[in-house]
Protein backbone atom coordinates (compact mmCIF):
# COMPACT_ATOMS: atom_id res chain seq x y z
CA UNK A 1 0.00 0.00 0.00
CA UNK A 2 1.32 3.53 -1.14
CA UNK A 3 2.05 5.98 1.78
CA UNK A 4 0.68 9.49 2.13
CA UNK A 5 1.98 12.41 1.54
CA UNK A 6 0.27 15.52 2.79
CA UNK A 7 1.05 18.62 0.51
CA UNK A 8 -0.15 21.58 2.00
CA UNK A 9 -2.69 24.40 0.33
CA UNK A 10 -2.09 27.61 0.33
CA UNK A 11 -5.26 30.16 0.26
CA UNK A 12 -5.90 32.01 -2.84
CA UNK A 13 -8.75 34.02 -4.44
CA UNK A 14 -10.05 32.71 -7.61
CA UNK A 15 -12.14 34.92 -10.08
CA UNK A 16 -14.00 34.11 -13.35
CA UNK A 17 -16.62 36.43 -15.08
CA UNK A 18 -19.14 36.78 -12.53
CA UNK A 19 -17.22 36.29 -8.60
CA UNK A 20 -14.19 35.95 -6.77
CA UNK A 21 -13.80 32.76 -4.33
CA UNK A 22 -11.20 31.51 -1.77
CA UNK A 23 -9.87 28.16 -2.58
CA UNK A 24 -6.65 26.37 -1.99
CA UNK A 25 -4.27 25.36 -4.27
CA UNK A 26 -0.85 23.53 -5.48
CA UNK A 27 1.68 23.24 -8.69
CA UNK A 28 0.32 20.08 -10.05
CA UNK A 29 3.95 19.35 -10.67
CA UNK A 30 4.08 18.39 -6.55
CA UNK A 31 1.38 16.01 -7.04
CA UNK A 32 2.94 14.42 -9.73
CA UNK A 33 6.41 14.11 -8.58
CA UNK A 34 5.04 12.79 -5.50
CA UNK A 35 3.26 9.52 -7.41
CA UNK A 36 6.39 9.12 -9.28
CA UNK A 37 8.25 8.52 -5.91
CA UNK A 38 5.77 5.98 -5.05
CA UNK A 39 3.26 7.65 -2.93
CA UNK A 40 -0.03 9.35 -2.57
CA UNK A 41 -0.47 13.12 -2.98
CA UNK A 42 -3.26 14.59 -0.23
CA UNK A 43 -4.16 18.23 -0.59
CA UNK A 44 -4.45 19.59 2.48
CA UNK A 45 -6.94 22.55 2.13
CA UNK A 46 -5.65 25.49 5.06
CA UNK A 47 -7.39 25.62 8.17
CA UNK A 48 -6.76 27.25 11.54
CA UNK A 49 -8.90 24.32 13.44
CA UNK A 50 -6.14 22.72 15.78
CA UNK A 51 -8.55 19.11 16.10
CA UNK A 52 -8.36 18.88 11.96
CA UNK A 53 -4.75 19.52 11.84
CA UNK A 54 -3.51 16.66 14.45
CA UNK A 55 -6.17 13.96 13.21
CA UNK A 56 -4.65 15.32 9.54
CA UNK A 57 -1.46 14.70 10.86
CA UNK A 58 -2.11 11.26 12.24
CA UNK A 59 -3.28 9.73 8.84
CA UNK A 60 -0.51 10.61 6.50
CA UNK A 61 2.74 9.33 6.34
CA UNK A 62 4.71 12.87 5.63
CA UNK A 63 4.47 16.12 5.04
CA UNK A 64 5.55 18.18 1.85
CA UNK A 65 5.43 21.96 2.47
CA UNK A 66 5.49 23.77 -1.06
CA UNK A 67 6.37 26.90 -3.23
CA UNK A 68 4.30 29.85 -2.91
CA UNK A 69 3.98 33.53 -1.69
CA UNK A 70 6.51 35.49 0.66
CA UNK A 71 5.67 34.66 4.46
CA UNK A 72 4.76 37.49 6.99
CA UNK A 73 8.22 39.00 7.96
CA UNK A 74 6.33 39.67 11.59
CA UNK A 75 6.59 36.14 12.39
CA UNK A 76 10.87 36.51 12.49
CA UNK A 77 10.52 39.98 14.24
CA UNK A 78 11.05 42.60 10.56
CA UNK A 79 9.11 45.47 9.74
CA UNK A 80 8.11 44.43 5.92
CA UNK A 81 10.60 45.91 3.61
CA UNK A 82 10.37 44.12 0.53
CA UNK A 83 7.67 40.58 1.00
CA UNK A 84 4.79 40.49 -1.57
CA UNK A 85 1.37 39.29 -0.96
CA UNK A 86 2.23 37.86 2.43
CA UNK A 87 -1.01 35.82 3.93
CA UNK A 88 -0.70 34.95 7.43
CA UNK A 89 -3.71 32.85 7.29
CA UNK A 90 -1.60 30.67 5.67
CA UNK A 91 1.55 30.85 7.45
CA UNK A 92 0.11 29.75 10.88
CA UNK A 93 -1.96 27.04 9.15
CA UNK A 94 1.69 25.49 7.86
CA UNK A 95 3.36 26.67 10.97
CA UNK A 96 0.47 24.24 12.68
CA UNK A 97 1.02 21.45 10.40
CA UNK A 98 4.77 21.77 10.71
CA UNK A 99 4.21 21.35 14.40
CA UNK A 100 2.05 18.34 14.33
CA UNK A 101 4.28 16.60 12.43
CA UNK A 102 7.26 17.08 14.41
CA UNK A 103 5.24 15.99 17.60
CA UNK A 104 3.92 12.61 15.33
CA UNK A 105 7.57 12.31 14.21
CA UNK A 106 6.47 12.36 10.32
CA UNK A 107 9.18 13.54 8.25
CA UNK A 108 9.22 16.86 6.41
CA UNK A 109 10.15 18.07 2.80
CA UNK A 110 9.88 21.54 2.66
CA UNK A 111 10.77 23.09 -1.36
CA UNK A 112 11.38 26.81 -1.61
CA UNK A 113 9.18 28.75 0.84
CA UNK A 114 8.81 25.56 2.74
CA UNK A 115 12.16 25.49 3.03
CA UNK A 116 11.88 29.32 4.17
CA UNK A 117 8.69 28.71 6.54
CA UNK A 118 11.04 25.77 7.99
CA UNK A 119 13.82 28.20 8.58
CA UNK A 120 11.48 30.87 10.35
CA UNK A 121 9.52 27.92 12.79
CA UNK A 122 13.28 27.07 14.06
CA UNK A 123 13.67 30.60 15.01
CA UNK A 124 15.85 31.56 11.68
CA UNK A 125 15.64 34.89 9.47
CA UNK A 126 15.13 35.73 6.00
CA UNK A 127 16.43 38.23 3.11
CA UNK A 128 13.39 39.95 2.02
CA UNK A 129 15.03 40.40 -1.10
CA UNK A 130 18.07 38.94 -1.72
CA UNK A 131 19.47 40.84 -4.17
CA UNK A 132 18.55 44.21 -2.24
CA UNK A 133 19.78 43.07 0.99
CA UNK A 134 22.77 41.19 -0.31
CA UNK A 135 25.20 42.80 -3.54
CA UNK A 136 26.93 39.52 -3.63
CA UNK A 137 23.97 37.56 -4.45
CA UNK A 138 22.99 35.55 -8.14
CA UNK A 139 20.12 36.14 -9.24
CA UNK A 140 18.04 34.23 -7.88
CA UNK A 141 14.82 35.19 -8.84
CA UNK A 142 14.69 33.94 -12.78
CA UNK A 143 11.28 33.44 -12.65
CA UNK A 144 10.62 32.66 -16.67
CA UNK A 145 12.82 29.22 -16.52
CA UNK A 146 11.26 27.01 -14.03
CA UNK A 147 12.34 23.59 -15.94
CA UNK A 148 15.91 25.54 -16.86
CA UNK A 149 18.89 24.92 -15.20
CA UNK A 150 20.15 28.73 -13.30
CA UNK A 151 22.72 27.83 -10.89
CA UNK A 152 24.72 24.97 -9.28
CA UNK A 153 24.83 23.94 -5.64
CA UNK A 154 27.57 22.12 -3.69
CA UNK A 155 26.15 19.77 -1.67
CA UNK A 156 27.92 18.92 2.07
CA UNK A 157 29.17 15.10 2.40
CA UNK A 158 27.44 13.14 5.05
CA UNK A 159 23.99 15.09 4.82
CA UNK A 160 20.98 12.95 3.87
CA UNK A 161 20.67 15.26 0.30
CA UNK A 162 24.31 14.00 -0.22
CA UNK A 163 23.38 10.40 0.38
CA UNK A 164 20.59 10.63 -2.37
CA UNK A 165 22.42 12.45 -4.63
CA UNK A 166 25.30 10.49 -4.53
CA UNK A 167 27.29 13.46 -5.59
CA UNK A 168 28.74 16.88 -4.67
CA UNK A 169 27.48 19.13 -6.91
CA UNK A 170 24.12 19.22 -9.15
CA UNK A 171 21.91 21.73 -11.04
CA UNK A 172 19.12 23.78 -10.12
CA UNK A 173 16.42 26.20 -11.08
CA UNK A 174 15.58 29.40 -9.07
CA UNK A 175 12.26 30.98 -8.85
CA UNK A 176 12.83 32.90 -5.50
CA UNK A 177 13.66 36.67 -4.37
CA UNK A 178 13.61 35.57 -0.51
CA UNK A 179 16.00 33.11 1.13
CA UNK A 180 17.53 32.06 4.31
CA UNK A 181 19.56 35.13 5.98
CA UNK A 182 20.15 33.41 9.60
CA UNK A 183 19.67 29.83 10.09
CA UNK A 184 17.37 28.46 12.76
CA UNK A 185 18.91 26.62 15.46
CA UNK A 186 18.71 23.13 15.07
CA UNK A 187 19.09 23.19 11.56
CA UNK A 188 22.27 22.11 9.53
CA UNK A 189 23.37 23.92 5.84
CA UNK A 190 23.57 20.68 3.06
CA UNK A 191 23.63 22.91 0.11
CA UNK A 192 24.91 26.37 -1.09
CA UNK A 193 24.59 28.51 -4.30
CA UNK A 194 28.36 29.61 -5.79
CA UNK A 195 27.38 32.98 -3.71
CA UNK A 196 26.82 31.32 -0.87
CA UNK A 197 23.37 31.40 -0.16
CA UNK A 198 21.98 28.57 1.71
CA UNK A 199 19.75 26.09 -1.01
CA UNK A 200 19.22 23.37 1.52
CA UNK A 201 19.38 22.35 4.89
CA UNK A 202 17.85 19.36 7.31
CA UNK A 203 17.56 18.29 10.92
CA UNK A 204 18.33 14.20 10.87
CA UNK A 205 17.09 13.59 14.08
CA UNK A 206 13.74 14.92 12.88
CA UNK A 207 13.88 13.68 9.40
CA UNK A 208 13.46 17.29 8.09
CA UNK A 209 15.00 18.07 4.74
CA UNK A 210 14.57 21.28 2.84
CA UNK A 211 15.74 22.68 -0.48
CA UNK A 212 15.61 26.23 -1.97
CA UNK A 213 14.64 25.20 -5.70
CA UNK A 214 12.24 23.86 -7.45
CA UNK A 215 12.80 19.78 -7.77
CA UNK A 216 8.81 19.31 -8.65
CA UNK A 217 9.31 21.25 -11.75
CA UNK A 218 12.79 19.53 -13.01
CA UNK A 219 10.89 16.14 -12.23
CA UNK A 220 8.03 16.20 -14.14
CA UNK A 221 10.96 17.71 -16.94
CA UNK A 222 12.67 14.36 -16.53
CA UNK A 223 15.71 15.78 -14.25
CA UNK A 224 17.30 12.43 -12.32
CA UNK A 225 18.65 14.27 -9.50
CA UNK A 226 15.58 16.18 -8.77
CA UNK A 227 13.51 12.83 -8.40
CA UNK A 228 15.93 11.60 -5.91
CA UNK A 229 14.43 14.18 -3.34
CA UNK A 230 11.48 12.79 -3.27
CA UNK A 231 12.50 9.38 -3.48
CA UNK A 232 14.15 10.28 -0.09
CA UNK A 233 11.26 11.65 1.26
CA UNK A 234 9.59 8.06 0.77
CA UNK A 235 12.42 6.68 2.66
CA UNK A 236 12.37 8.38 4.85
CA UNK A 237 8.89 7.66 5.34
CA UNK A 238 9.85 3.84 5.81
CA UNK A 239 13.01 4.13 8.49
């Protein structure tokens, strides 16, 4: 029997000719990726209710925190400088989830602002805007490309990323203007950009593992190395 995979929604508004709506959403790319490893995708629509969340929790195997919109910069102590269309709704419904599955023990996969939601729940901070905030910084933010290679990382020996990549040094995509500025405690770097901004990082004991690209859409493009991320999600689903 497949396991589960929660992958979190994120609220939106929807419009067509005649109304607007709130309804959650995700990159079908996730869902895809996610059978391809061997599991089943559950959309988890966002919800504040603390009972829904835990029994949520309790009947999926792992948790996959996606892509999506800049998170509240109140919730690492900023004034907002430079986040867009920040919904902290949403943030405290993933910050929930996040939470429930460390108390279960279900492992995590967080991809871009999950990895960034990851980073803030361990206490870390973010750049705003990396390229505003830091002049040494790529550019990151090459939001036309997202089944195009941008960047390399170098990957740290000994990390569980390493041990699924079986190498030191892959390509990526990048589709973000925020990243990791302080790391949360806890945490452990497993990946950097040529500039040196952090692209991945994990907590072992927890089975958390987070990266700063966009492995979903290299997957479904037919990218090996992005596959093996999930792949180790769904083992670590079975240790």
């Amino acid at each position: 029997m497949r396991k589960i995979v929660a992958v979190l929604g994120y609220g939106i508004k929807l419009k067509d000719s005649a109304f607007s709506y709130p309804a959650d959403t995700i990159n079908a790319g996730y869902a895809t990726a996610v059978i391809k490893a061997g599991a089943l995708p559950f959309l988890v629509p966002s919800t504040l209710d603390d009972d829904v969340i835990e029994n949520t929790v309790r009947r999926v195997d792992a948790l996959l925190i996606p892509g999506g919109k800049d998170i509240c910069p109140c919730l690492y102590g900023e004034e907002n400088t430079y986040s867009e269309d920040t919904n902290l709704k949403a943030d405290t419904f993933q910050l929930k989830m996040i939470e429930a599955a460390i108390k279960e023990g279900k492992p995590i996969l967080g991809i871009c602002r999950g990895l960034q939601l990851l980073n803030v729940y361990f206490g870390g901070t973010l750049y705003q805007d990396i390229n505003k905030e830091n002049n040494n910084a790529l550019n990151h933010a090459d939001l036309g490309r997202p089944e195009e290679y941008v960047h390399t990382v170098i990957i740290k020996e000994g990390s569980l990323l390493h041990s699924a990549m079986g190498k030191r040094e892959i390509k990526v995509n990048s589709l973000h203007h925020q990243g990791i500025k302080k790391l949360g405690p806890s945490l452990s770097i497993t990946a950097q950009s040529p500039d040196g901004l952090i692209e991945a990082i994990e907590d072992k004991i927890r089975k958390i593992i987070a990266v700063q690209w966009h492995p979903e859409a290299l997957a479904i493009a037919g990218d090996e190395d992005a596959m093996k991320i999930f792949h180790l999600l769904t083992s670590l689903m079975e240790s």
